[in-house]
N, C-alpha and C. Protein backbone atom coordinates (compact mmCIF):
# COMPACT_ATOMS: atom_id res chain seq x y z
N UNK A 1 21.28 28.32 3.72
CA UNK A 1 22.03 27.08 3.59
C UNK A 1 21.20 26.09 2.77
N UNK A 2 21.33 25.30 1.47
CA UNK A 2 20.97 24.18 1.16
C UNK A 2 20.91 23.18 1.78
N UNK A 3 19.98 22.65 1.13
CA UNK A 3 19.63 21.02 2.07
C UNK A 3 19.82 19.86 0.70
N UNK A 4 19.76 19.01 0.70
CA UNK A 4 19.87 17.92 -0.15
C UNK A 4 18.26 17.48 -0.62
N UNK A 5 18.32 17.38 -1.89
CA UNK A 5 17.31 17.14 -2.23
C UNK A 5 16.96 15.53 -1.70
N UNK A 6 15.64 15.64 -1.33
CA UNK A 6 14.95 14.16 -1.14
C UNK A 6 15.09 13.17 -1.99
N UNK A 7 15.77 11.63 -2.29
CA UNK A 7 15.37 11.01 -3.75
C UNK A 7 14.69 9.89 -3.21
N UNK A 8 13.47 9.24 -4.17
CA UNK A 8 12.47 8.63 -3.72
C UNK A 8 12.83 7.42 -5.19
N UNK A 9 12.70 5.93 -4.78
CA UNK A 9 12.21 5.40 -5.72
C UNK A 9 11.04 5.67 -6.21
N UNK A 10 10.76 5.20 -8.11
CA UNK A 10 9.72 5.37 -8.63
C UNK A 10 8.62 3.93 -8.05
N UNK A 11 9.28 3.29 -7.79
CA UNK A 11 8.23 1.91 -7.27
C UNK A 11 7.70 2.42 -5.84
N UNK A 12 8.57 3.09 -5.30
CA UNK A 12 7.88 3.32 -3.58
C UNK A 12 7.45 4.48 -3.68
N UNK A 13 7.46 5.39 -4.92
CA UNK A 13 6.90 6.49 -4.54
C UNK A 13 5.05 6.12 -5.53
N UNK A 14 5.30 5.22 -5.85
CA UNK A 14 3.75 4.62 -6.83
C UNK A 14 3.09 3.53 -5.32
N UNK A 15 3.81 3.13 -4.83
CA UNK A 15 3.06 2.24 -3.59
C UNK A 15 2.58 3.45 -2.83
N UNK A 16 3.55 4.53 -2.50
CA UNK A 16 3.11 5.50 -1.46
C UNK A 16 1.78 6.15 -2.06
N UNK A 17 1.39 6.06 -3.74
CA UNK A 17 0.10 6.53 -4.10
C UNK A 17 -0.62 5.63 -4.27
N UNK A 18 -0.82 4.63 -4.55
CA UNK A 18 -1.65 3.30 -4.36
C UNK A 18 -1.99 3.33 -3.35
N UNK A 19 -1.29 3.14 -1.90
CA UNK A 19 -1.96 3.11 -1.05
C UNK A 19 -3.08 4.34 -0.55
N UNK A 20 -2.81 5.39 -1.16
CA UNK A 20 -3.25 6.81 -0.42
C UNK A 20 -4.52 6.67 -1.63
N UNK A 21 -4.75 6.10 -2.63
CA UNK A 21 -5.92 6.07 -3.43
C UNK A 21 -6.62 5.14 -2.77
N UNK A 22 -5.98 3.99 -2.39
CA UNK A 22 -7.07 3.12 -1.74
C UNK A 22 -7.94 3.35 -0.87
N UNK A 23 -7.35 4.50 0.54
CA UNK A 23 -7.76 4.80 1.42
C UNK A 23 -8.98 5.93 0.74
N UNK A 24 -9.10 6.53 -0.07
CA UNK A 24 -9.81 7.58 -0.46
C UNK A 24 -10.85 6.92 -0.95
N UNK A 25 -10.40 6.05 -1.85
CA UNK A 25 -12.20 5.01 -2.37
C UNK A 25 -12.57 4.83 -1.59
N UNK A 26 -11.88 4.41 -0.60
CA UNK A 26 -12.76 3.53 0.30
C UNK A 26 -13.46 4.60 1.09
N UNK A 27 -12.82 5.51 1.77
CA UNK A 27 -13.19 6.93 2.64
C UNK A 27 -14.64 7.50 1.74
N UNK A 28 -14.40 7.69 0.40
CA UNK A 28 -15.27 9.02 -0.61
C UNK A 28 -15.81 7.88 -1.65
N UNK A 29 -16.04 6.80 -1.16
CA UNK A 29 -17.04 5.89 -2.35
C UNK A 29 -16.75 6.09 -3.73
N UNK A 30 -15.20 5.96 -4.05
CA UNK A 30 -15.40 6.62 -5.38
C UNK A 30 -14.38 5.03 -6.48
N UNK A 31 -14.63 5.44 -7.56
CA UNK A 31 -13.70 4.15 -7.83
C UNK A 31 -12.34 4.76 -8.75
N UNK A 32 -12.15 4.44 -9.50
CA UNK A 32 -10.07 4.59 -10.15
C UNK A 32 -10.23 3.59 -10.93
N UNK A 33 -10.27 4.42 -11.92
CA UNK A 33 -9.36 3.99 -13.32
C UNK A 33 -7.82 3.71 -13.67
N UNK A 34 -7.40 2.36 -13.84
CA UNK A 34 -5.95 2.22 -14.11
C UNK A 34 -4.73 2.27 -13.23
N UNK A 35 -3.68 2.89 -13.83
CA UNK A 35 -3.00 2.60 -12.44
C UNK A 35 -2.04 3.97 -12.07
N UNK A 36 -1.00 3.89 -11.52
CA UNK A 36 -0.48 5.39 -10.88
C UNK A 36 -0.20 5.98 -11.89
N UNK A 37 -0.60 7.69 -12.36
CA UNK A 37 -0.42 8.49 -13.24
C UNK A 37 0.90 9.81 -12.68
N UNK A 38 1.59 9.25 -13.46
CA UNK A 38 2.83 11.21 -13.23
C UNK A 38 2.97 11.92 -14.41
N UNK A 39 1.68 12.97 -14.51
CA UNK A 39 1.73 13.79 -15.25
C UNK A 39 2.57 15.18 -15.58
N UNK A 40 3.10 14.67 -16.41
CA UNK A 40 4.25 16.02 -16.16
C UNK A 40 5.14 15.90 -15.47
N UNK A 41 5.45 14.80 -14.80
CA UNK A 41 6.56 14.64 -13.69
C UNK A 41 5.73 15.80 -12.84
N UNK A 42 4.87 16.16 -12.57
CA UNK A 42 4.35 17.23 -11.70
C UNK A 42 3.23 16.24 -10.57
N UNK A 43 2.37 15.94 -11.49
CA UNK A 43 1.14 15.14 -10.76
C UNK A 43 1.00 13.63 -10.59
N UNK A 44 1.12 13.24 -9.20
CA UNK A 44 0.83 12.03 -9.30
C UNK A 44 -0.29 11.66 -8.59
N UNK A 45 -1.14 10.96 -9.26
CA UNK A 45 -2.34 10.16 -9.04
C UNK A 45 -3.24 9.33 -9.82
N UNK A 46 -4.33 9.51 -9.52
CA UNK A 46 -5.23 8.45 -10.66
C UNK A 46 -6.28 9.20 -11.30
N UNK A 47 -7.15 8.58 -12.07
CA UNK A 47 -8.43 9.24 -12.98
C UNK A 47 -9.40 8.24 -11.87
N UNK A 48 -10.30 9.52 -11.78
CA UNK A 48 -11.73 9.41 -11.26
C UNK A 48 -12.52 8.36 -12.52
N UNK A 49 -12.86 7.55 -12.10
CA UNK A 49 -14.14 6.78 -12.78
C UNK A 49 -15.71 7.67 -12.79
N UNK A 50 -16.06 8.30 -11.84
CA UNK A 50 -17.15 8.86 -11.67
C UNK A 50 -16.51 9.78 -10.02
N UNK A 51 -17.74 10.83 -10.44
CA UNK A 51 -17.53 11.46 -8.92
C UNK A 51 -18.06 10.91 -8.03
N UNK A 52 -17.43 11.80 -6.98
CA UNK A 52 -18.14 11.28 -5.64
C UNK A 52 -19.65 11.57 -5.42
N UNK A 53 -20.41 10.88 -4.40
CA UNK A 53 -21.98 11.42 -4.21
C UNK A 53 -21.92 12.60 -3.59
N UNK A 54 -20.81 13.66 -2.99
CA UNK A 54 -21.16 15.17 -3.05
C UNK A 54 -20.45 15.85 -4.20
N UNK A 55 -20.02 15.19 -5.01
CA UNK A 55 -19.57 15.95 -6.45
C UNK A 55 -18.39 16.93 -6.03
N UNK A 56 -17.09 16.64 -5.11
CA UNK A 56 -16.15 17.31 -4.68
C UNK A 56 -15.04 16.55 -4.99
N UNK A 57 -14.48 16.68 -6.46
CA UNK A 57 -13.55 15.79 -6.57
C UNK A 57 -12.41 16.22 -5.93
N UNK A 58 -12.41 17.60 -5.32
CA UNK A 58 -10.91 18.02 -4.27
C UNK A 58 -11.02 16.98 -2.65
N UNK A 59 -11.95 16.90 -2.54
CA UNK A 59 -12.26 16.32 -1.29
C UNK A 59 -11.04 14.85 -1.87
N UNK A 60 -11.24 14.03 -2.56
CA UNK A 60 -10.65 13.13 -2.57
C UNK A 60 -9.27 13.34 -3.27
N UNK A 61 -8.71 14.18 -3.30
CA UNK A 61 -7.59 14.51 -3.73
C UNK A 61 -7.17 14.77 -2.55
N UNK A 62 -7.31 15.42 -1.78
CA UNK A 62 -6.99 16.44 -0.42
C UNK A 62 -6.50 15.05 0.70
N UNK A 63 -7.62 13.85 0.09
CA UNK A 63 -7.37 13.07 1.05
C UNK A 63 -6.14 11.92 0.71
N UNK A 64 -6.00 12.05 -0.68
CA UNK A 64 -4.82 11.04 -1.38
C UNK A 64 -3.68 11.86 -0.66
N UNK A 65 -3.21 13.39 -0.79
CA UNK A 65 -2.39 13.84 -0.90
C UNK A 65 -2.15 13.63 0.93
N UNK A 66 -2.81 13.54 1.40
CA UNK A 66 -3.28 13.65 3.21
C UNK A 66 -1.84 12.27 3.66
N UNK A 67 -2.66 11.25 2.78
CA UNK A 67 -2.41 9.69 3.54
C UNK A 67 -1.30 9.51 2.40
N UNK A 68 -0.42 10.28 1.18
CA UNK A 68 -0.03 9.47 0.85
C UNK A 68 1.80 9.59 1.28
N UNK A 69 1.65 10.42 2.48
CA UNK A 69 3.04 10.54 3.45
C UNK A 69 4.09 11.65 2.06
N UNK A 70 3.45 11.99 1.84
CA UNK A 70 4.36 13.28 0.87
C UNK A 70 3.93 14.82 0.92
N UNK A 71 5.26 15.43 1.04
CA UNK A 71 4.57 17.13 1.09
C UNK A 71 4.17 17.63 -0.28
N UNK A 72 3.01 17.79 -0.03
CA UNK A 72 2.68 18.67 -1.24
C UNK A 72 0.85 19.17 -1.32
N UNK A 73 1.02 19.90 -2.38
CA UNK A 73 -0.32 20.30 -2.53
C UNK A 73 -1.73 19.33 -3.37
N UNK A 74 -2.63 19.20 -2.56
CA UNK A 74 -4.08 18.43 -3.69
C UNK A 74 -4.14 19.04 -4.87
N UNK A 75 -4.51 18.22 -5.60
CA UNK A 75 -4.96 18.56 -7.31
C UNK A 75 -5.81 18.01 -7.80
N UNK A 76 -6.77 18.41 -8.24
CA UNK A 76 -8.08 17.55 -8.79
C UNK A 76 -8.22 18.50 -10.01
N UNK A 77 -8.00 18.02 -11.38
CA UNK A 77 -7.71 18.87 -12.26
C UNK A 77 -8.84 17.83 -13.48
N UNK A 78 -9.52 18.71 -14.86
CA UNK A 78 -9.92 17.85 -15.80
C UNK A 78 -9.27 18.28 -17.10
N UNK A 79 -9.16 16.70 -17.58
CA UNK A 79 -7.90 16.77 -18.59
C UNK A 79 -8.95 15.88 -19.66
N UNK A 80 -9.22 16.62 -21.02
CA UNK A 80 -10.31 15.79 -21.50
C UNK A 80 -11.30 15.69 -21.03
N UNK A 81 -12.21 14.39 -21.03
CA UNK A 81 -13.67 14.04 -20.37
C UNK A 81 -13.19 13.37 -19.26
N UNK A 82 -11.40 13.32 -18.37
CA UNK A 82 -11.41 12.69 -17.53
C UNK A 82 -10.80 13.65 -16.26
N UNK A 83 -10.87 13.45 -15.18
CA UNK A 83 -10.66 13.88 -14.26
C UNK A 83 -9.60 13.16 -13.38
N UNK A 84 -8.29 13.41 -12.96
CA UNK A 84 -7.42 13.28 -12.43
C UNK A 84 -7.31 13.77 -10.68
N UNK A 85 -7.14 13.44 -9.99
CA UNK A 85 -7.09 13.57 -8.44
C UNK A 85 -5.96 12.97 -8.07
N UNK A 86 -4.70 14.01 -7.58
CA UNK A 86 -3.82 13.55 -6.37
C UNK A 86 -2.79 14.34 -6.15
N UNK A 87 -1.62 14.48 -5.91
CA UNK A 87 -0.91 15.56 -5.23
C UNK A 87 0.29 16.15 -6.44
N UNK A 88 0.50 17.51 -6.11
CA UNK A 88 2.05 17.57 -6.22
C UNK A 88 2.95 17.85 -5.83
N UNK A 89 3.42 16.99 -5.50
CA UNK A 89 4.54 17.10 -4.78
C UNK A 89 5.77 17.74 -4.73
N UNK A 90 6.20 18.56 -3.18
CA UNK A 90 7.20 19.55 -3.08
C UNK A 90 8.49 18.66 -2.94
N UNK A 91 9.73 19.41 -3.31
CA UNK A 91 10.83 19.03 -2.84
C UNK A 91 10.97 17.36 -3.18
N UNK A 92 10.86 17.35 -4.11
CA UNK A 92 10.83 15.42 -4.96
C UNK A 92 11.57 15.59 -5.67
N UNK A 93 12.71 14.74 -5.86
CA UNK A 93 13.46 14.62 -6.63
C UNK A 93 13.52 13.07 -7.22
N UNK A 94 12.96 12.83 -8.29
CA UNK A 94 12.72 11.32 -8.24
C UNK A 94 13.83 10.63 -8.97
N UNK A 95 14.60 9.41 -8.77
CA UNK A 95 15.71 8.85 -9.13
C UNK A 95 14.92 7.54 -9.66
N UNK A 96 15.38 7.53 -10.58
CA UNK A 96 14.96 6.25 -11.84
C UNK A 96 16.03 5.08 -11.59
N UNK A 97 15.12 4.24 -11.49
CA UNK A 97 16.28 3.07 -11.02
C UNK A 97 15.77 1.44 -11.24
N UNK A 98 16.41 0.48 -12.08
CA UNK A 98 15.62 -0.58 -12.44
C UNK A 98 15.63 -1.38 -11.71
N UNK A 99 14.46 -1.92 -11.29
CA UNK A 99 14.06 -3.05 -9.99
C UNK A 99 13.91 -4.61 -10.85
């Protein structure tokens, strides 16, 4: 049987990662570059400024994706000289909508 896909605003689904980055700096001492990234419509999160002091940039992905109240899998991926950390998310169907 189908289920209905989930639809999420793009503003509450960028607060729901803002907040889940905040908690991770603060948790894994780490800092963030810029502001919410959706790469690919696949990945959403932020760029690492520097790693963490145990050099596990999944650790702080694991923990964005933890707190940021969405199912899906951690991603800590490097794209260029920069490094990206945060989830992707299952079963999202995101609806574009002007606020």
């Amino acid at each position: 049987m189908a289920t209905k896909a989930k639809s999420i605003s793009l503003a509450s689904l960028s607060r729901s990662i803002d907040s889940a980055v905040k908690l991770a700096a603060k948790r894994h001492g780490v800092t963030f570059g810029g502001t919410t990234t959706i790469r690919n419509w696949e990945i959403l999160g932020r760029y690492l400024r520097e790693l963490p002091m145990n050099g596990d940039a999944f650790d702080v992905a694991a923990t964005i994706a933890k707190s940021s109240g969405l199912k899906g899998t951690p991603v800590a991926t490097k794209i260029g000289k920069d490094i990206l950390v945060g989830i992707i998310a299952r079963d999202l169907n995101v609806d574009i909508r002007k606020f």
